[in-house]
PDB file of N, CA and C in Angstrom:
ATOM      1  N   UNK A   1     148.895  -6.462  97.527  1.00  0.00           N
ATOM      2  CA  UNK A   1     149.764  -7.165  96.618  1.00  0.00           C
ATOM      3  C   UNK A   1     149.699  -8.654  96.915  1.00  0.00           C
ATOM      4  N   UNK A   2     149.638  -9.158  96.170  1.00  0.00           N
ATOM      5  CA  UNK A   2     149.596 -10.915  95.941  1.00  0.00           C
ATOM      6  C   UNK A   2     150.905 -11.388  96.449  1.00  0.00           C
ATOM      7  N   UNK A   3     150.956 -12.405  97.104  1.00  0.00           N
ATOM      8  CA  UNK A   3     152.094 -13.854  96.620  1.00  0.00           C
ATOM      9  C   UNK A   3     152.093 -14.593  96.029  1.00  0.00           C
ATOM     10  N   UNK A   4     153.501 -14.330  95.425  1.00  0.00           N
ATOM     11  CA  UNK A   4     153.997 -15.465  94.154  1.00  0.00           C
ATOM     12  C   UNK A   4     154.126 -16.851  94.725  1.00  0.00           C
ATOM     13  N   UNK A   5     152.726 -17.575  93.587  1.00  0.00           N
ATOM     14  CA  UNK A   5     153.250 -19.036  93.741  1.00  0.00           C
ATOM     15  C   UNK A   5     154.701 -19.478  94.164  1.00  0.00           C
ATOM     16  N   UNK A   6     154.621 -20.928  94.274  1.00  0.00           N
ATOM     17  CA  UNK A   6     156.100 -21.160  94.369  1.00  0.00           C
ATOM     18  C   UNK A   6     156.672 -21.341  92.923  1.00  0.00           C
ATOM     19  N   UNK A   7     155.457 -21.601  91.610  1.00  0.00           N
ATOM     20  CA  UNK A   7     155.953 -22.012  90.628  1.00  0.00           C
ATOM     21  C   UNK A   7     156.003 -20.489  90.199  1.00  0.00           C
ATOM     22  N   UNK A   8     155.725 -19.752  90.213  1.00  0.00           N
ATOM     23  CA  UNK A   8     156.440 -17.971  89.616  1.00  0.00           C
ATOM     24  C   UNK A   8     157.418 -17.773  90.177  1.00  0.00           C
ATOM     25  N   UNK A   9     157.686 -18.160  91.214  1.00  0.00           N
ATOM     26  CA  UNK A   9     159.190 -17.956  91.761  1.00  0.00           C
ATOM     27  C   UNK A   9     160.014 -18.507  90.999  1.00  0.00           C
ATOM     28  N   UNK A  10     160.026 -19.983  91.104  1.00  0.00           N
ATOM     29  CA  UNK A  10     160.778 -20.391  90.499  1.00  0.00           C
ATOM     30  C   UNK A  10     161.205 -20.176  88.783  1.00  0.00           C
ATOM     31  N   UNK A  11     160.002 -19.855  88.214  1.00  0.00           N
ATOM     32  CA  UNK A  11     160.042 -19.419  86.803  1.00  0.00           C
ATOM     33  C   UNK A  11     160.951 -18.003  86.504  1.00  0.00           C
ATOM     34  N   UNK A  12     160.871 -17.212  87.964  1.00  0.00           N
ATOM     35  CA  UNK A  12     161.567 -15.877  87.609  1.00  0.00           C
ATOM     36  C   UNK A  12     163.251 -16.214  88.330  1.00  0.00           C
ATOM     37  N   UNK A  13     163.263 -17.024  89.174  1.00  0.00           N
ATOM     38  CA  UNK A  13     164.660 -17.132  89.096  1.00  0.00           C
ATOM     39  C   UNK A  13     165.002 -18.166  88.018  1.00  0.00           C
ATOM     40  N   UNK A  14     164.776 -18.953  87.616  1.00  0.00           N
ATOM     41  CA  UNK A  14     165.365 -19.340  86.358  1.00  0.00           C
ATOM     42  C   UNK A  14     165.577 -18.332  85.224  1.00  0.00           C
ATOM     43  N   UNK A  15     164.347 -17.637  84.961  1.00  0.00           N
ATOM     44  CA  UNK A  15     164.623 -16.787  83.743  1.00  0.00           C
ATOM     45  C   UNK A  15     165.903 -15.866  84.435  1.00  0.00           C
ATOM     46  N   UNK A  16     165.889 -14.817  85.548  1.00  0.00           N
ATOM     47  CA  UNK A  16     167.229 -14.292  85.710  1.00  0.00           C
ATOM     48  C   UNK A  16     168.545 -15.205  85.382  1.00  0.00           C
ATOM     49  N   UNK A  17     168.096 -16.140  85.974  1.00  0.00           N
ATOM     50  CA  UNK A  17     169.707 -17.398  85.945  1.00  0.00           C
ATOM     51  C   UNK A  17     169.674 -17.201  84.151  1.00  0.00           C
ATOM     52  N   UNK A  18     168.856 -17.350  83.705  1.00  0.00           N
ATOM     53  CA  UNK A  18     169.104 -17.591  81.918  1.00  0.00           C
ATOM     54  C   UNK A  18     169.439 -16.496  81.533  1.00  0.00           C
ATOM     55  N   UNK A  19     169.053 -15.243  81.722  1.00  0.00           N
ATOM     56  CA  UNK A  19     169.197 -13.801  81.293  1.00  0.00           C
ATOM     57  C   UNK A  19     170.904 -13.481  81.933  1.00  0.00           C
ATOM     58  N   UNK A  20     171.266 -14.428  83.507  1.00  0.00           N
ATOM     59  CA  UNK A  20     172.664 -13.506  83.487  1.00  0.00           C
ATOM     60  C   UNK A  20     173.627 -14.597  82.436  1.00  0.00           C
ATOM     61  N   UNK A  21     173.113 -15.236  82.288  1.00  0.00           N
ATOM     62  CA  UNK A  21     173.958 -16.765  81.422  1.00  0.00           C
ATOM     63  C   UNK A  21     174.106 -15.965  80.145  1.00  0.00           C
ATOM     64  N   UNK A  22     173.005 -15.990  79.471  1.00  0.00           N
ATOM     65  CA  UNK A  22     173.306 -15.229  78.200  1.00  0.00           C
ATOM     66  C   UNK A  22     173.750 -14.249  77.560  1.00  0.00           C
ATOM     67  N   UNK A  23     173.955 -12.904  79.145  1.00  0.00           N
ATOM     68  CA  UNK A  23     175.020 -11.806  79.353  1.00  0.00           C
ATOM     69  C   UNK A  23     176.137 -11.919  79.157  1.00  0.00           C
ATOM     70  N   UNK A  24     176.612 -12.669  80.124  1.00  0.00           N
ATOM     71  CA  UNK A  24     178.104 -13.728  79.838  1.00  0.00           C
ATOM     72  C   UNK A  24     178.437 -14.197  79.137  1.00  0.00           C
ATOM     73  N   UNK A  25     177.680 -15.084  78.202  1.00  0.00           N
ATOM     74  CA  UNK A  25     177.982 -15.199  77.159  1.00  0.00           C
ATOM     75  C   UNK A  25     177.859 -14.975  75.509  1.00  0.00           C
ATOM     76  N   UNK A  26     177.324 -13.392  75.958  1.00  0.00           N
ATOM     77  CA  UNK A  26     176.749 -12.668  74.735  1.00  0.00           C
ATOM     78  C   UNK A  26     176.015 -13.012  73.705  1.00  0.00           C
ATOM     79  N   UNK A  27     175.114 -14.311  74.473  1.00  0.00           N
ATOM     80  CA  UNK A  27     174.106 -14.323  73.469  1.00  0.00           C
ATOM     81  C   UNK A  27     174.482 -15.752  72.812  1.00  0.00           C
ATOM     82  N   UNK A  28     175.431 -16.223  73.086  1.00  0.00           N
ATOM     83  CA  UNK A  28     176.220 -16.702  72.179  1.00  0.00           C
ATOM     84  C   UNK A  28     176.459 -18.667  72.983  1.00  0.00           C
ATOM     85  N   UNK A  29     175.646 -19.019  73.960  1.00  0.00           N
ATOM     86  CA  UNK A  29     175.569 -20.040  74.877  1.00  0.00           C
ATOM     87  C   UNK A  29     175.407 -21.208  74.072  1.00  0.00           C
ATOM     88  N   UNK A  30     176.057 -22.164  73.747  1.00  0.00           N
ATOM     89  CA  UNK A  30     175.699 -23.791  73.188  1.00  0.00           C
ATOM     90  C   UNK A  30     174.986 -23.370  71.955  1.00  0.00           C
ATOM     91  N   UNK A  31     175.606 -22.527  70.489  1.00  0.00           N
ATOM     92  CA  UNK A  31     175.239 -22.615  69.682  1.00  0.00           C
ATOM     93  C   UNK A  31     176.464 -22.725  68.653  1.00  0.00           C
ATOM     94  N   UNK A  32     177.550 -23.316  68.750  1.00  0.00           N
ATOM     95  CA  UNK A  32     178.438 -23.870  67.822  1.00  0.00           C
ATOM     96  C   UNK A  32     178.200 -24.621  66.849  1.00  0.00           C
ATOM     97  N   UNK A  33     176.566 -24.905  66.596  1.00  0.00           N
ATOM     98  CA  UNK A  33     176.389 -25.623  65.331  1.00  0.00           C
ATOM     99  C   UNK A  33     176.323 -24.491  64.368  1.00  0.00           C
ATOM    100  N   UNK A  34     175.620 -23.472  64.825  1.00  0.00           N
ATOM    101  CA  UNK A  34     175.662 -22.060  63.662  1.00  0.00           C
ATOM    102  C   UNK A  34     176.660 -21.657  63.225  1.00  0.00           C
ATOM    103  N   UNK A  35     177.664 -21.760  64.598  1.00  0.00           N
ATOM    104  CA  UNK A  35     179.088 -21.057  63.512  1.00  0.00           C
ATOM    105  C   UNK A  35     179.762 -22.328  62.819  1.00  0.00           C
ATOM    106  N   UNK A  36     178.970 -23.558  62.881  1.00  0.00           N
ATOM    107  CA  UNK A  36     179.734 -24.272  61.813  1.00  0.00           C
ATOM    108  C   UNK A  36     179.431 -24.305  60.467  1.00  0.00           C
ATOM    109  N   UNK A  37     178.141 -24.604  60.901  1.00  0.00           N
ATOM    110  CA  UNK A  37     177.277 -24.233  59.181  1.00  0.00           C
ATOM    111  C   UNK A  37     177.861 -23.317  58.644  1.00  0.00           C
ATOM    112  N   UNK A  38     177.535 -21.810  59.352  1.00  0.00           N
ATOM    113  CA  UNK A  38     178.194 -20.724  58.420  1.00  0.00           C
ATOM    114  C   UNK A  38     179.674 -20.611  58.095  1.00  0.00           C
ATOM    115  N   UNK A  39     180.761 -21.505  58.959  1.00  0.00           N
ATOM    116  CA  UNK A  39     181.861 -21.677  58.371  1.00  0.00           C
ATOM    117  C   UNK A  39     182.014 -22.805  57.045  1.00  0.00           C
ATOM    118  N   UNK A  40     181.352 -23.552  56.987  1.00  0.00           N
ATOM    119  CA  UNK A  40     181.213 -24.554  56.324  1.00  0.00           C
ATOM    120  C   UNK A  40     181.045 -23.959  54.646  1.00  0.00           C
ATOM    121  N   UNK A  41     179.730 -22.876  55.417  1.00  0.00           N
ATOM    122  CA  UNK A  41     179.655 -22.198  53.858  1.00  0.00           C
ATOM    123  C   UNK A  41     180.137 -21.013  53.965  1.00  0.00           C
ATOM    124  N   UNK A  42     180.969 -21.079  54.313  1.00  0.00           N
ATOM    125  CA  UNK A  42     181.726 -19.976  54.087  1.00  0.00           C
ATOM    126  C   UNK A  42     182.993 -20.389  53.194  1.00  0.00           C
ATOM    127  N   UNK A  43     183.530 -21.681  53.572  1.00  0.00           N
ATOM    128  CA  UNK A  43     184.662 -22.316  52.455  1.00  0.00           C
ATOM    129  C   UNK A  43     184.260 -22.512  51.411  1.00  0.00           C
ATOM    130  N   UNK A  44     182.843 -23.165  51.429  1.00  0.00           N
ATOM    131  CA  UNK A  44     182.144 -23.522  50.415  1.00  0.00           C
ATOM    132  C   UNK A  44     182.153 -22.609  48.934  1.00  0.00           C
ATOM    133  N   UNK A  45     181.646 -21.094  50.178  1.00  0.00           N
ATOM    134  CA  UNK A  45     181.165 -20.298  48.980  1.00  0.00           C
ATOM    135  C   UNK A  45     182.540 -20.057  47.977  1.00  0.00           C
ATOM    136  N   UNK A  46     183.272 -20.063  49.411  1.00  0.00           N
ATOM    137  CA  UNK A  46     184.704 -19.467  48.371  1.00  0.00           C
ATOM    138  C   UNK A  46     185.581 -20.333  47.808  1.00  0.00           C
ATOM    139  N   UNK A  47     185.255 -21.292  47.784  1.00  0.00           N
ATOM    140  CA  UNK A  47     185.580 -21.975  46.879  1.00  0.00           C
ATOM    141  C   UNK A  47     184.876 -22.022  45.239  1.00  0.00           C
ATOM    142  N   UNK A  48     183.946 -21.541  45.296  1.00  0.00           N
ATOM    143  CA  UNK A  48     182.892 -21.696  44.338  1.00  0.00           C
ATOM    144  C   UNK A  48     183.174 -20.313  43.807  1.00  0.00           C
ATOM    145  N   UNK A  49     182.947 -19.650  44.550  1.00  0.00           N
ATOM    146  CA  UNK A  49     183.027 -17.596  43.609  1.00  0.00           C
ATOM    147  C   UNK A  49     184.868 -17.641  43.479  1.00  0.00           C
ATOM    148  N   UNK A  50     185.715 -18.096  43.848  1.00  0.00           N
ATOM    149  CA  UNK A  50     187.190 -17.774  43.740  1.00  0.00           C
ATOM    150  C   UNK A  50     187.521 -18.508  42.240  1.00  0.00           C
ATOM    151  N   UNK A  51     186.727 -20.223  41.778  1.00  0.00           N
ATOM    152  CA  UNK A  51     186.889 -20.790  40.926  1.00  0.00           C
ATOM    153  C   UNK A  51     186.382 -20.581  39.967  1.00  0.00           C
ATOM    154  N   UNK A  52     185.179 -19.542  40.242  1.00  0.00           N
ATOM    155  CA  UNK A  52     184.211 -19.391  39.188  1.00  0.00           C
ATOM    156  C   UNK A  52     184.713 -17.319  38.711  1.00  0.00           C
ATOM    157  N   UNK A  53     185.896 -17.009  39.254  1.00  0.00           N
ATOM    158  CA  UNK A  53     186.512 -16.005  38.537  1.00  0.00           C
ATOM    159  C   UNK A  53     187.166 -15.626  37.319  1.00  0.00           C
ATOM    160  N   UNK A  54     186.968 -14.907  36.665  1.00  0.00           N
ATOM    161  CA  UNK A  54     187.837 -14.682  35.362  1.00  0.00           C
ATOM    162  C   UNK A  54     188.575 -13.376  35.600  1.00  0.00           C
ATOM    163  N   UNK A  55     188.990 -12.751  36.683  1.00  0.00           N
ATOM    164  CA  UNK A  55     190.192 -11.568  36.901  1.00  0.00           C
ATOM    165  C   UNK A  55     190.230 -12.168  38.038  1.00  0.00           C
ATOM    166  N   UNK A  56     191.354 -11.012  38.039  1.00  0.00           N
ATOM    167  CA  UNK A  56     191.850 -11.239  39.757  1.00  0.00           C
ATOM    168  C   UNK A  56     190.614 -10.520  40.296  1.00  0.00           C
ATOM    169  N   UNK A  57     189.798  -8.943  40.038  1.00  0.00           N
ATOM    170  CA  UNK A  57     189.389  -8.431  40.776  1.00  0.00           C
ATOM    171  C   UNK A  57     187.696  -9.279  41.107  1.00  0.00           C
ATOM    172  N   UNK A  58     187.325  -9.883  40.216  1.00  0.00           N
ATOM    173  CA  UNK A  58     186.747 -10.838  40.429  1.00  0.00           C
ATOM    174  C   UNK A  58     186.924 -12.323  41.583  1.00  0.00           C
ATOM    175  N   UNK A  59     188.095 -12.073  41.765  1.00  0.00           N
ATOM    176  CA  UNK A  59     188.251 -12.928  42.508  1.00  0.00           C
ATOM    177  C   UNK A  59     187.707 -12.040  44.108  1.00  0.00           C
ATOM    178  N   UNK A  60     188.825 -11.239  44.013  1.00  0.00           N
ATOM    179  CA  UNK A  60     188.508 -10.572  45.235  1.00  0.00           C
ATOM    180  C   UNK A  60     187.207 -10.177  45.424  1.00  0.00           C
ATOM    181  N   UNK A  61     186.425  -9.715  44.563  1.00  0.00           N
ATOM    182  CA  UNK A  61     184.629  -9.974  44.983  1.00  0.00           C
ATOM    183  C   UNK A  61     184.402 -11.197  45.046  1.00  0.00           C
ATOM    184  N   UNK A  62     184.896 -12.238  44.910  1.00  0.00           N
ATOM    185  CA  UNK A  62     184.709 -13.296  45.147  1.00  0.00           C
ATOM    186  C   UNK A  62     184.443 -13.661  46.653  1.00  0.00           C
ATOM    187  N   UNK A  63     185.779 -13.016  47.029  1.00  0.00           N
ATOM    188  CA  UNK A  63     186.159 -13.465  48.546  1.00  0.00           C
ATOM    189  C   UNK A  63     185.277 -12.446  49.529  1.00  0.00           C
ATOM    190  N   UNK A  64     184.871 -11.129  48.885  1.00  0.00           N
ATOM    191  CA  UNK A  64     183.700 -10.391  49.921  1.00  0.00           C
ATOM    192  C   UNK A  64     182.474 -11.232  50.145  1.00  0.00           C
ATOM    193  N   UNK A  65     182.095 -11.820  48.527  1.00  0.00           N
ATOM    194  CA  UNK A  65     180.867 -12.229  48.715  1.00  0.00           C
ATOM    195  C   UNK A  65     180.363 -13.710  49.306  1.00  0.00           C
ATOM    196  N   UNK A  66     182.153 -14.630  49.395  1.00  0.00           N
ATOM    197  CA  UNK A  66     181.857 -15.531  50.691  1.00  0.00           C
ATOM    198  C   UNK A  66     181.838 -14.987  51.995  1.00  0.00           C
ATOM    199  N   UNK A  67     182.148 -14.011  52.603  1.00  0.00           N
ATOM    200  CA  UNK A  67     181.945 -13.414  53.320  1.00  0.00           C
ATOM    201  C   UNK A  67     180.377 -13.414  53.691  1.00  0.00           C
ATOM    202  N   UNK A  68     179.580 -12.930  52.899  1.00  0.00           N
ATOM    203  CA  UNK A  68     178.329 -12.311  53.234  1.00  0.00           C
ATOM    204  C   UNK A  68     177.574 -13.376  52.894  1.00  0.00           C
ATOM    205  N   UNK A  69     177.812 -14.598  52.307  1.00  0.00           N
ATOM    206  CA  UNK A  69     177.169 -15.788  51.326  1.00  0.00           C
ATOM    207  C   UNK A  69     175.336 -16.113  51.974  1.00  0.00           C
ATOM    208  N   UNK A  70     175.102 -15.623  53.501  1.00  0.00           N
ATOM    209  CA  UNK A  70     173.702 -16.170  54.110  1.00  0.00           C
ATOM    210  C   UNK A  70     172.980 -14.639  53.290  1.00  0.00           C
ATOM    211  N   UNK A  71     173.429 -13.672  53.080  1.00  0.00           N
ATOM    212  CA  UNK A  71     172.683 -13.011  52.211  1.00  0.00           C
ATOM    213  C   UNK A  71     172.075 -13.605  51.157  1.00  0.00           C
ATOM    214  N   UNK A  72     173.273 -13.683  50.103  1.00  0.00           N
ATOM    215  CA  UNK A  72     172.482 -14.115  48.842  1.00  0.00           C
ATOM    216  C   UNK A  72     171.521 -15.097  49.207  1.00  0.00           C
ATOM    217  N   UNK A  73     171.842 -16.234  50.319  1.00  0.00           N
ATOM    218  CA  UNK A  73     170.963 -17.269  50.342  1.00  0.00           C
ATOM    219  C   UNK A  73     169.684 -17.147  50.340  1.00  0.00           C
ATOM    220  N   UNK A  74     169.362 -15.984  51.670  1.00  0.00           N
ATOM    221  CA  UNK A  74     167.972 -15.515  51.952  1.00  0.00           C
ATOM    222  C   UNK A  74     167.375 -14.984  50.918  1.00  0.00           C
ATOM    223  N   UNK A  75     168.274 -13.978  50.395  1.00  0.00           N
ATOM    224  CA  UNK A  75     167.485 -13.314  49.184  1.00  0.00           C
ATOM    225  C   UNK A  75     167.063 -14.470  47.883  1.00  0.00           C
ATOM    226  N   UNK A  76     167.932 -15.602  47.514  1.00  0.00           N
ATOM    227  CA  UNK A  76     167.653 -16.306  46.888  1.00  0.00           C
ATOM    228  C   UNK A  76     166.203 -16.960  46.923  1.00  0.00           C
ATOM    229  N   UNK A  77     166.393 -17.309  48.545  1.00  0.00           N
ATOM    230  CA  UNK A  77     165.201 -18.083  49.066  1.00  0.00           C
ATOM    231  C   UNK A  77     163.670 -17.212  49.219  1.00  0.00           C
ATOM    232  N   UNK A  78     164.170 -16.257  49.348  1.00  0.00           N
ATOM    233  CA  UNK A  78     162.890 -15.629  49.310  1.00  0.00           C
ATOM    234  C   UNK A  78     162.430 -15.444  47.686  1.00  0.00           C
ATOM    235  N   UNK A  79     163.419 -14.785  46.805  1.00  0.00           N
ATOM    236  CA  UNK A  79     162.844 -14.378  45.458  1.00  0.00           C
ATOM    237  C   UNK A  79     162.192 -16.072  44.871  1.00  0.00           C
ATOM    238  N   UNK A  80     162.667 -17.190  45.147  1.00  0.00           N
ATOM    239  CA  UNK A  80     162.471 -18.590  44.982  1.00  0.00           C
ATOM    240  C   UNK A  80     160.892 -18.402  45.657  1.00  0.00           C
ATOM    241  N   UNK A  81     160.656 -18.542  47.002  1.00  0.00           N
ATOM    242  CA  UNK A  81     158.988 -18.719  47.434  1.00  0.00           C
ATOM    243  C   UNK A  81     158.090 -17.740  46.870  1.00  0.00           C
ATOM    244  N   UNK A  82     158.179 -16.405  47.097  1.00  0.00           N
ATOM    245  CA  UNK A  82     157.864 -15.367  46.823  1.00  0.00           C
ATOM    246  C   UNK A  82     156.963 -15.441  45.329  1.00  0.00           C
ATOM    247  N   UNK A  83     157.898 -16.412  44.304  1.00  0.00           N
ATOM    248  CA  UNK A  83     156.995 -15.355  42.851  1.00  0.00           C
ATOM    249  C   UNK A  83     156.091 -16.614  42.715  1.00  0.00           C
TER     250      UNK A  83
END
């Protein structure tokens, strides 16, 4: 069996140090710009599908589908490159 450089060492305790970091914090480490965007459009959307209702129950699909709003986006964006 070989010895590990000093630079594989060090590469595998960093990656553990990063792997227990991201345990802890489920993945979820210094990325508060994502949950802003998606809050951002998330008011956005619902502002837009709540105003753009003609029932109430329309409204309330309104408010599921700000909920889910990075769906339509993708699907938008793809049927947009796609044809």
């Amino acid at each position: 069996m070989t010895e590990k450089t000093a630079k594989e060492a060090k590469d595998e305790k960093e990656f553990k140090e990063f792997f227990k970091y991201m345990k802890k914090h489920n993945g979820c480490g210094r990325t508060a710009g994502c949950g802003a965007v998606y809050g951002l459009g998330f008011i956005g959307s619902l502002i837009y599908f709540i105003s753009t209702a003609e029932s109430f129950w329309i409204g309330v699909l309104g408010i599921l589908k700000a909920i889910v709003w990075p769906a339509f986006l993708v699907y938008e964006a793809f049927d947009f490159l796609l044809k």
